[in-house]
Protein backbone atom coordinates (compact mmCIF):
# COMPACT_ATOMS: atom_id res chain seq x y z
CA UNK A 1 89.10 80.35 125.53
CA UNK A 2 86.55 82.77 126.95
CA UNK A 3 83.40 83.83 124.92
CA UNK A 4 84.88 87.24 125.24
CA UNK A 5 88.19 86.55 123.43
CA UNK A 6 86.29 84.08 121.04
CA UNK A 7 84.22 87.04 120.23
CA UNK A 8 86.57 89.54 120.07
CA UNK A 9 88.57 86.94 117.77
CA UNK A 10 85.46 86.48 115.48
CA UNK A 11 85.22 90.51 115.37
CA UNK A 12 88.99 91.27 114.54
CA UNK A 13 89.17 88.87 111.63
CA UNK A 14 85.91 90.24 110.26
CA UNK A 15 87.30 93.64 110.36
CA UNK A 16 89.14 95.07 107.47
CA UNK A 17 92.70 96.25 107.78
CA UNK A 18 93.65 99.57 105.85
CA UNK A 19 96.34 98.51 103.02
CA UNK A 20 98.08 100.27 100.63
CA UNK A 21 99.48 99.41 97.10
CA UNK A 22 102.48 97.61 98.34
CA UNK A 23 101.09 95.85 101.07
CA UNK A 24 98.61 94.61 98.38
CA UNK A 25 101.88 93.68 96.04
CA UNK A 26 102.89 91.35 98.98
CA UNK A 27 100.33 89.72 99.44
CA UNK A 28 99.79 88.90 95.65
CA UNK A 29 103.41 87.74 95.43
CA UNK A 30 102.72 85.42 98.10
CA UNK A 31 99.58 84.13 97.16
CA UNK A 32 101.28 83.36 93.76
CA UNK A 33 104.12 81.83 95.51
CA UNK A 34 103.98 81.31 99.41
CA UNK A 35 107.80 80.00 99.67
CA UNK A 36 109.23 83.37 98.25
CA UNK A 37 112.12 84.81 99.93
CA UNK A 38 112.02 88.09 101.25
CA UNK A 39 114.41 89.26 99.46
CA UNK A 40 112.41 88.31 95.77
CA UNK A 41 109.53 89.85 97.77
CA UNK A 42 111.39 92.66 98.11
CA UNK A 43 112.55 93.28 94.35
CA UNK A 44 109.16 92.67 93.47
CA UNK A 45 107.66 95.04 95.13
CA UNK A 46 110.08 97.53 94.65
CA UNK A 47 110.80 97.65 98.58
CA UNK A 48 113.95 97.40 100.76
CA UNK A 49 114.23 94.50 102.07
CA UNK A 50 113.71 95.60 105.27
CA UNK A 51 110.58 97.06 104.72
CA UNK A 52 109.11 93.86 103.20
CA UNK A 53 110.41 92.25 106.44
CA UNK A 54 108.07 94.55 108.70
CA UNK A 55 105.30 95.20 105.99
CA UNK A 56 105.12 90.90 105.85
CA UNK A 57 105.00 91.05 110.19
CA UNK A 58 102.90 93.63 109.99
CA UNK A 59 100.20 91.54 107.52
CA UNK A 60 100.66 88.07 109.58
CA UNK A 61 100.07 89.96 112.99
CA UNK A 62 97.07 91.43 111.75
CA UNK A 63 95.83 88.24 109.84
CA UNK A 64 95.62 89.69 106.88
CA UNK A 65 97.93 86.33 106.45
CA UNK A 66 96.71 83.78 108.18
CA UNK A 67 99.43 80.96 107.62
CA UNK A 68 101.01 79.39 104.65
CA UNK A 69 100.85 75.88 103.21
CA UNK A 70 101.27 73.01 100.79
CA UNK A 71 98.59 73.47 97.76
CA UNK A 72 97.84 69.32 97.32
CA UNK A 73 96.10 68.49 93.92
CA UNK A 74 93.71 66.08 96.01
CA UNK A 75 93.64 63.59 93.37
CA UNK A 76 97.06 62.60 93.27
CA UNK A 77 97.37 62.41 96.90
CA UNK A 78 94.92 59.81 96.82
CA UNK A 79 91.43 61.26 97.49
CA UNK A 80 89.60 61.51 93.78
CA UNK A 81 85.65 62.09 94.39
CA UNK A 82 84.71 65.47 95.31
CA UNK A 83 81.18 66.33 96.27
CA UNK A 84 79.37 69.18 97.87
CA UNK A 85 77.10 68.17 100.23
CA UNK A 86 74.17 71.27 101.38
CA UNK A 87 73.19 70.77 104.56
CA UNK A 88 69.76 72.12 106.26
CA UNK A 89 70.10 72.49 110.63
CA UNK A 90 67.44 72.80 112.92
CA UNK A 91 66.92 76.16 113.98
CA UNK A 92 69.74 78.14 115.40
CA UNK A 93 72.44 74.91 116.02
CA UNK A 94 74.03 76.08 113.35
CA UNK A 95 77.02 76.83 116.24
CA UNK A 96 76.97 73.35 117.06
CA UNK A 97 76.93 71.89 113.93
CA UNK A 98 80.31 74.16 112.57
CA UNK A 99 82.17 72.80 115.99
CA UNK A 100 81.36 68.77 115.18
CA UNK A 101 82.66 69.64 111.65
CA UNK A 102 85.88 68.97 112.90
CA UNK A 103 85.80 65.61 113.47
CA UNK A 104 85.36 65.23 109.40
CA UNK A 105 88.52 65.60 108.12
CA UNK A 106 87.32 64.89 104.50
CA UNK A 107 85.51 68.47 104.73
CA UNK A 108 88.12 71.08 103.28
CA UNK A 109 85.49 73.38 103.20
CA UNK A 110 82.18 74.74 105.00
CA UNK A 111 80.22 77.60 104.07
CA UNK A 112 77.26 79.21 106.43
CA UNK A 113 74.43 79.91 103.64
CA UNK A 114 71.35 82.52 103.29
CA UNK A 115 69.76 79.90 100.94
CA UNK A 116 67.33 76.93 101.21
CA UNK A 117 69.93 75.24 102.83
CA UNK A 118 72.60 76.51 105.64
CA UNK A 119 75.57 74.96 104.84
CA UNK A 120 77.33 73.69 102.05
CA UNK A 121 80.72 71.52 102.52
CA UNK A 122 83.46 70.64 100.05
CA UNK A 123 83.86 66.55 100.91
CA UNK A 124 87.22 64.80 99.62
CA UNK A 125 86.91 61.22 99.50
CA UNK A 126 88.91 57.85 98.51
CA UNK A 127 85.77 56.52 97.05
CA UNK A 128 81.91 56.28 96.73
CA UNK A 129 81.98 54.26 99.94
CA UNK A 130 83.92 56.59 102.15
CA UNK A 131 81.37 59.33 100.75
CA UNK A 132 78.18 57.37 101.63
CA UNK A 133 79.92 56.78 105.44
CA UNK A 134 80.30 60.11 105.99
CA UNK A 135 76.84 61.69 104.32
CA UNK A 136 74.53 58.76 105.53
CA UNK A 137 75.88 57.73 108.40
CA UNK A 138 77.93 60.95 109.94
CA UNK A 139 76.56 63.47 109.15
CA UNK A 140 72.81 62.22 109.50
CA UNK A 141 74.10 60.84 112.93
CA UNK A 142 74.28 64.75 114.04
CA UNK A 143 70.91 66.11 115.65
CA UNK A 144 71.41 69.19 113.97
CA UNK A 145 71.36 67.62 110.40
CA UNK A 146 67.62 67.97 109.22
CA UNK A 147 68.96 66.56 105.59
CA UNK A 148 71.02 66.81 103.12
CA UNK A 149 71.36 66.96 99.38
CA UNK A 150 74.91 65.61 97.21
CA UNK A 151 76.13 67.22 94.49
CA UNK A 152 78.95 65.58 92.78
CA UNK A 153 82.24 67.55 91.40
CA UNK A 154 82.40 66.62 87.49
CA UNK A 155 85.10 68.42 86.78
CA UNK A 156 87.10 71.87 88.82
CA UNK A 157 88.20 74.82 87.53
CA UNK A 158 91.58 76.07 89.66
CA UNK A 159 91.59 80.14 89.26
């Protein structure tokens, strides 16, 4: 991909897309429920079906809806210790950094941070052992890493 489009990618998802009442009906139904037909979409929001059809295009095509997918409850499907993990970066690598967090699949989320410390990542993990692997020796293995500080999950709150 060319910096131009990556830009320009960046840019357009950043941007905010005008939406009205219904669209923002949709798009509550389907955060609610992502596997609802059109047509309960459709009585929902007290559209045609039709319309729901091209209002729904309309949102994915201009990502106001990105995708849809499975909601896992991450300790039943086997990974029970949650931990945020804040992470300070030498000076501007924070670029770098966000592309080698792909090869952690344990980190379901990353957050770029105006605070002490740049970024702060959600880290699923089997066990204490599988955390200490990737914190200690992972993540410290990246020259961006400066250090680090764990934090873990008690208890969550789903809203």
């Amino acid at each position: 991909m060319s910096g131009s489009s990556a830009a320009g990618g960046a840019q357009a998802r950043h941007s905010a897309v005008e939406l009205d009442e219904i669209d923002r009906r949709i798009v509550g139904l389907l955060s609610g429920d992502g596997r609802m037909s059109i047509r309960t979409v459709a009585e929902q929001a007290h559209i045609s079906r039709a319309s729901a059809y091209a209002r729904l295009e309309r949102l994915r095509e201009t990502g106001v809806i990105t995708g849809f997918r499975a909601v896992v409850d991450p300790h039943r499907y086997g990974f029970p210790l949650a931990a945020y993990v804040a992470v300070k970066l030498r000076q501007r690598s924070w670029k770098a950094f966000s592309q080698r967090l792909h090869e952690l699949p344990e980190v379901e989320h990353a957050a770029l941070l105006s605070a002490e410390y740049d970024m702060l990542l959600l880290v699923r993990v089997r066990d204490p052992e599988d955390l200490r692997d990737i914190v200690l020796e992972r993540l410290h293995a990246m020259p961006e890493v400066v250090t680090t500080q764990t934090m873990f999950v008690l208890d969550e709150i789903r809203t």
